[in-house]
Protein backbone atom coordinates (compact mmCIF):
# COMPACT_ATOMS: atom_id res chain seq x y z
CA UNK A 1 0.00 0.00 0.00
CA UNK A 2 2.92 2.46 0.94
CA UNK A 3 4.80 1.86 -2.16
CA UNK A 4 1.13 2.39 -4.28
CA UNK A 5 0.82 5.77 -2.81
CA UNK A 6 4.45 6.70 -3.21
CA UNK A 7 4.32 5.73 -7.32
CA UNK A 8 1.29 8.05 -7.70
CA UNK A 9 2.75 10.48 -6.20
CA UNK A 10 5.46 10.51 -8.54
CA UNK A 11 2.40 10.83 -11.13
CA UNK A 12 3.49 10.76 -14.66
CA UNK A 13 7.62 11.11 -13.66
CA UNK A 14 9.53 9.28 -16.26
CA UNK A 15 12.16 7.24 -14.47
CA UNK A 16 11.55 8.93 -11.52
CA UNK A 17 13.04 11.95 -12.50
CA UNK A 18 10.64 14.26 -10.31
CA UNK A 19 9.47 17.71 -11.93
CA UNK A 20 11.78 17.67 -14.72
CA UNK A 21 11.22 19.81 -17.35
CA UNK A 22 13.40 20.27 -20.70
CA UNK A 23 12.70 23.65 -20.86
CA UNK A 24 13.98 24.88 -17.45
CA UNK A 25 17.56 23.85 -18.91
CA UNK A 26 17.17 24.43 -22.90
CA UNK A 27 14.24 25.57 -24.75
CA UNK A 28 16.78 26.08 -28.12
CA UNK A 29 21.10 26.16 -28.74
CA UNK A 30 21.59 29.56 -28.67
CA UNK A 31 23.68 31.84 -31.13
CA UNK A 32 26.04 33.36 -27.94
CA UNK A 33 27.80 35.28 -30.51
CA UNK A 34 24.72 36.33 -32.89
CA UNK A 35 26.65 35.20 -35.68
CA UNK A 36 23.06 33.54 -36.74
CA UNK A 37 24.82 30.05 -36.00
CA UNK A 38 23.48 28.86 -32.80
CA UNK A 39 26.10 26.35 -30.49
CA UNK A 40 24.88 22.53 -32.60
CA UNK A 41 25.69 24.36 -35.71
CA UNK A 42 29.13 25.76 -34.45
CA UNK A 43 29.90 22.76 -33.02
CA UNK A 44 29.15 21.18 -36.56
CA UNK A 45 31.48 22.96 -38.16
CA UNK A 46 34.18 22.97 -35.35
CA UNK A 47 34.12 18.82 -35.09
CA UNK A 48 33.89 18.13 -39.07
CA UNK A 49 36.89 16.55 -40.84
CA UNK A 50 35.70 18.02 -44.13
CA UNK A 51 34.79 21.67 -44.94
CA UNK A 52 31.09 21.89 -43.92
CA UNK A 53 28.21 22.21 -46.30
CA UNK A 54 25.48 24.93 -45.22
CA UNK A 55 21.60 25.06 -46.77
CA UNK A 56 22.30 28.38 -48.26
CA UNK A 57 24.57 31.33 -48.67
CA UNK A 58 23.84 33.01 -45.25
CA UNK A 59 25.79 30.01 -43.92
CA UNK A 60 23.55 29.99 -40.68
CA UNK A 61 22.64 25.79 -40.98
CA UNK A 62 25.10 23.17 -41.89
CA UNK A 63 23.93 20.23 -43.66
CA UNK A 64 26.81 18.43 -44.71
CA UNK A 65 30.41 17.53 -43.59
CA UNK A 66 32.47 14.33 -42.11
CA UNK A 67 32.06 13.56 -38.28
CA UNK A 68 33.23 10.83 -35.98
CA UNK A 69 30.93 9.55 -33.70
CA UNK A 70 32.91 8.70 -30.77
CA UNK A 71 30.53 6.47 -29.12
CA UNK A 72 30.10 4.04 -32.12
CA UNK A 73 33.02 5.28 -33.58
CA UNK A 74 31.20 5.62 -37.02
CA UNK A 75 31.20 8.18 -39.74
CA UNK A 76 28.71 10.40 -40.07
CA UNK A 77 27.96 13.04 -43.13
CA UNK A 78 24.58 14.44 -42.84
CA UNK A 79 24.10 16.54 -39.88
CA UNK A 80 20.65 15.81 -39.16
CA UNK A 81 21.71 12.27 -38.71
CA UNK A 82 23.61 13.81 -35.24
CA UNK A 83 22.93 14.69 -31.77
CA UNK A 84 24.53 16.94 -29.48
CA UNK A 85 24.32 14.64 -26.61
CA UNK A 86 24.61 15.94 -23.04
CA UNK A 87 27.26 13.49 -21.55
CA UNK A 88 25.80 13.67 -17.92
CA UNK A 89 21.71 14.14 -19.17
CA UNK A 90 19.80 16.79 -18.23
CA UNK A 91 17.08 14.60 -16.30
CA UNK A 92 20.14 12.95 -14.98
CA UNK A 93 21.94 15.81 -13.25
CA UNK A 94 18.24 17.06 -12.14
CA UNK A 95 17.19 13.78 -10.25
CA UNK A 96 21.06 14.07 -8.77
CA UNK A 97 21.53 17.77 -7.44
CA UNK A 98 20.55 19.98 -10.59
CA UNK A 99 16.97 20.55 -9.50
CA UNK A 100 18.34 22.90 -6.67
CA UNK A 101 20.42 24.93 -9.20
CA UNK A 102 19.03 28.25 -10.17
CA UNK A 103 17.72 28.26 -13.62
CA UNK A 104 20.79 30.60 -15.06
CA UNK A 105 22.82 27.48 -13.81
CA UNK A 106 20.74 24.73 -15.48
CA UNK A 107 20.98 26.39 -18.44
CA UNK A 108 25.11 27.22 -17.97
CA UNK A 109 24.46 23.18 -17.55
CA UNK A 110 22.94 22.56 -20.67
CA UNK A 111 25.02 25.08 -23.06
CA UNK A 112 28.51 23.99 -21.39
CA UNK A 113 30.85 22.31 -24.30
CA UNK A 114 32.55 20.16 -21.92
CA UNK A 115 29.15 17.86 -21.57
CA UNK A 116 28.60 18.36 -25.20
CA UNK A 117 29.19 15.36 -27.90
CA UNK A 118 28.24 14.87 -31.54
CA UNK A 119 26.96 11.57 -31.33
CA UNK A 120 24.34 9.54 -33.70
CA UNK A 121 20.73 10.59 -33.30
CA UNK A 122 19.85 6.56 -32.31
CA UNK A 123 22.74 6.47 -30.10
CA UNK A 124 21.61 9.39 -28.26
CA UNK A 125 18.00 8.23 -28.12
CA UNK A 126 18.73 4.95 -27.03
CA UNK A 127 21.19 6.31 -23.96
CA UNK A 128 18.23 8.77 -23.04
CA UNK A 129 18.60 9.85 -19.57
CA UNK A 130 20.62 6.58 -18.57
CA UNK A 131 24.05 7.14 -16.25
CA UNK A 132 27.19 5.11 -17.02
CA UNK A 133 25.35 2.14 -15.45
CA UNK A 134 22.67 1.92 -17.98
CA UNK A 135 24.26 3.27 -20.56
CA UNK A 136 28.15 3.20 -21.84
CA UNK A 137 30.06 3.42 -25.14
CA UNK A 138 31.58 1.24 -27.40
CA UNK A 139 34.73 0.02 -25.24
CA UNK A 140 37.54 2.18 -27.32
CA UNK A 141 35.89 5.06 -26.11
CA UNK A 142 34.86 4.49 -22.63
CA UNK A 143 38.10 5.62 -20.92
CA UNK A 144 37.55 9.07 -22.56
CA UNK A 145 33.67 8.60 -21.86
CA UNK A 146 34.51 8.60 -18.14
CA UNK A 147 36.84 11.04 -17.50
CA UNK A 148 34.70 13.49 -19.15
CA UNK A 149 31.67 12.49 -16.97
CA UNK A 150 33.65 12.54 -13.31
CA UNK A 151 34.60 16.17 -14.82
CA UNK A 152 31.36 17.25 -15.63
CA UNK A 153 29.97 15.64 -12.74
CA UNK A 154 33.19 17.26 -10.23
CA UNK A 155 32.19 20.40 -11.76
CA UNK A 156 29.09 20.85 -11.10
CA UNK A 157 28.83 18.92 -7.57
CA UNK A 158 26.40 16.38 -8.72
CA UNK A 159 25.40 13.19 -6.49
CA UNK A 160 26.33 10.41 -8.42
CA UNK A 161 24.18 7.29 -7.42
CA UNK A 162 26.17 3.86 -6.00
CA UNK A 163 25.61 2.07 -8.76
CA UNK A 164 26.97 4.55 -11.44
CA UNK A 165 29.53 5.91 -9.33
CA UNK A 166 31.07 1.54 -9.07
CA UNK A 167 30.92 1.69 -12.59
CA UNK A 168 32.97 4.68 -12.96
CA UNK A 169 35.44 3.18 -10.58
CA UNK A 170 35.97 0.19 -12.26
CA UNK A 171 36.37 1.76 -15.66
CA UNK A 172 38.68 4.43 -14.19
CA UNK A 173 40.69 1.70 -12.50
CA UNK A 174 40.79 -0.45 -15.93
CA UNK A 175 41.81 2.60 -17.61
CA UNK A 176 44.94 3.42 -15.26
CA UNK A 177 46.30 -0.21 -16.59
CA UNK A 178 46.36 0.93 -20.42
């Protein structure tokens, strides 16, 4: 009975991730430097291989160029076919400290280029709002993969749950033998 009334109380709370909301973090990217290319698009063209390909002449949306996906560590040329993925999630760092933060902090959060990867759009979808003990990379990349998260996560105080933070630990530990 106790647990029955605790679940609806959590109401319609995906994962348990209570009052979440997108928004409060990142409604759009933003163009910081009103350039008209807003931070996915700069990032686009930063991370490409190739020269970038825009939709037009205003060079404000890039559509083409050649990208490594470092968590499947496959090539990708059409930039809808990427994500900018948010390393630690935003539910994530919500349900684990981030839904005391202010919302000029969430946001900081959510617009901060050292939580930032170009990743596959399925890839991304598929890791959702998981930490690093629901979700990890392909193995090449998961020594990288978790010394960016204990930096993201060190740098903005989060609470990092037993399970994830054993994971971490034992990749961390793997990764000092390489």
């Amino acid at each position: 009975m106790e647990e029955t009334k605790r679940l609806s109380e959590q109401g319609d709370n995906v994962s348990g991730f209570s009052n979440y909301q997108r928004d409060e973090y990142i409604s759009s990217w933003i163009d910081e430097d009103g350039d008209c290319q807003n931070l996915r698009h700069e990032m686009l063209i930063r991370h490409s291989q190739r020269k970038v390909i825009f939709t037009n002449s205003s060079q404000c949306t890039v559509t083409g160029g050649l990208w490594l996906d470092p968590y499947l560590g496959k090539v990708i040329t059409i930039a809808s076919d990427l994500d900018v993925d948010h390393v630690i999630p935003l539910a994530y760092a919500h349900a684990n400290g981030g839904a005391a933060w202010p919302r000029s902090k969430k946001q900081s959060f959510a617009m901060d280029e050292i939580n930032l990867l170009l990743v596959d759009d399925g890839e991304n979808q598929l890791k959702g709002a998981k930490g690093p003990s629901g979700y990890l990379p392909r193995k090449e990349y998961q020594c990288d993969y978790v010394k960016k998260w204990q930096l993201v996560a060190t740098k903005y105080e989060l609470e990092v749950p037993h399970t994830d933070s054993r994971v971490l630990l034992n990749i961390s530990t793997a990764c000092l033998g390489l």
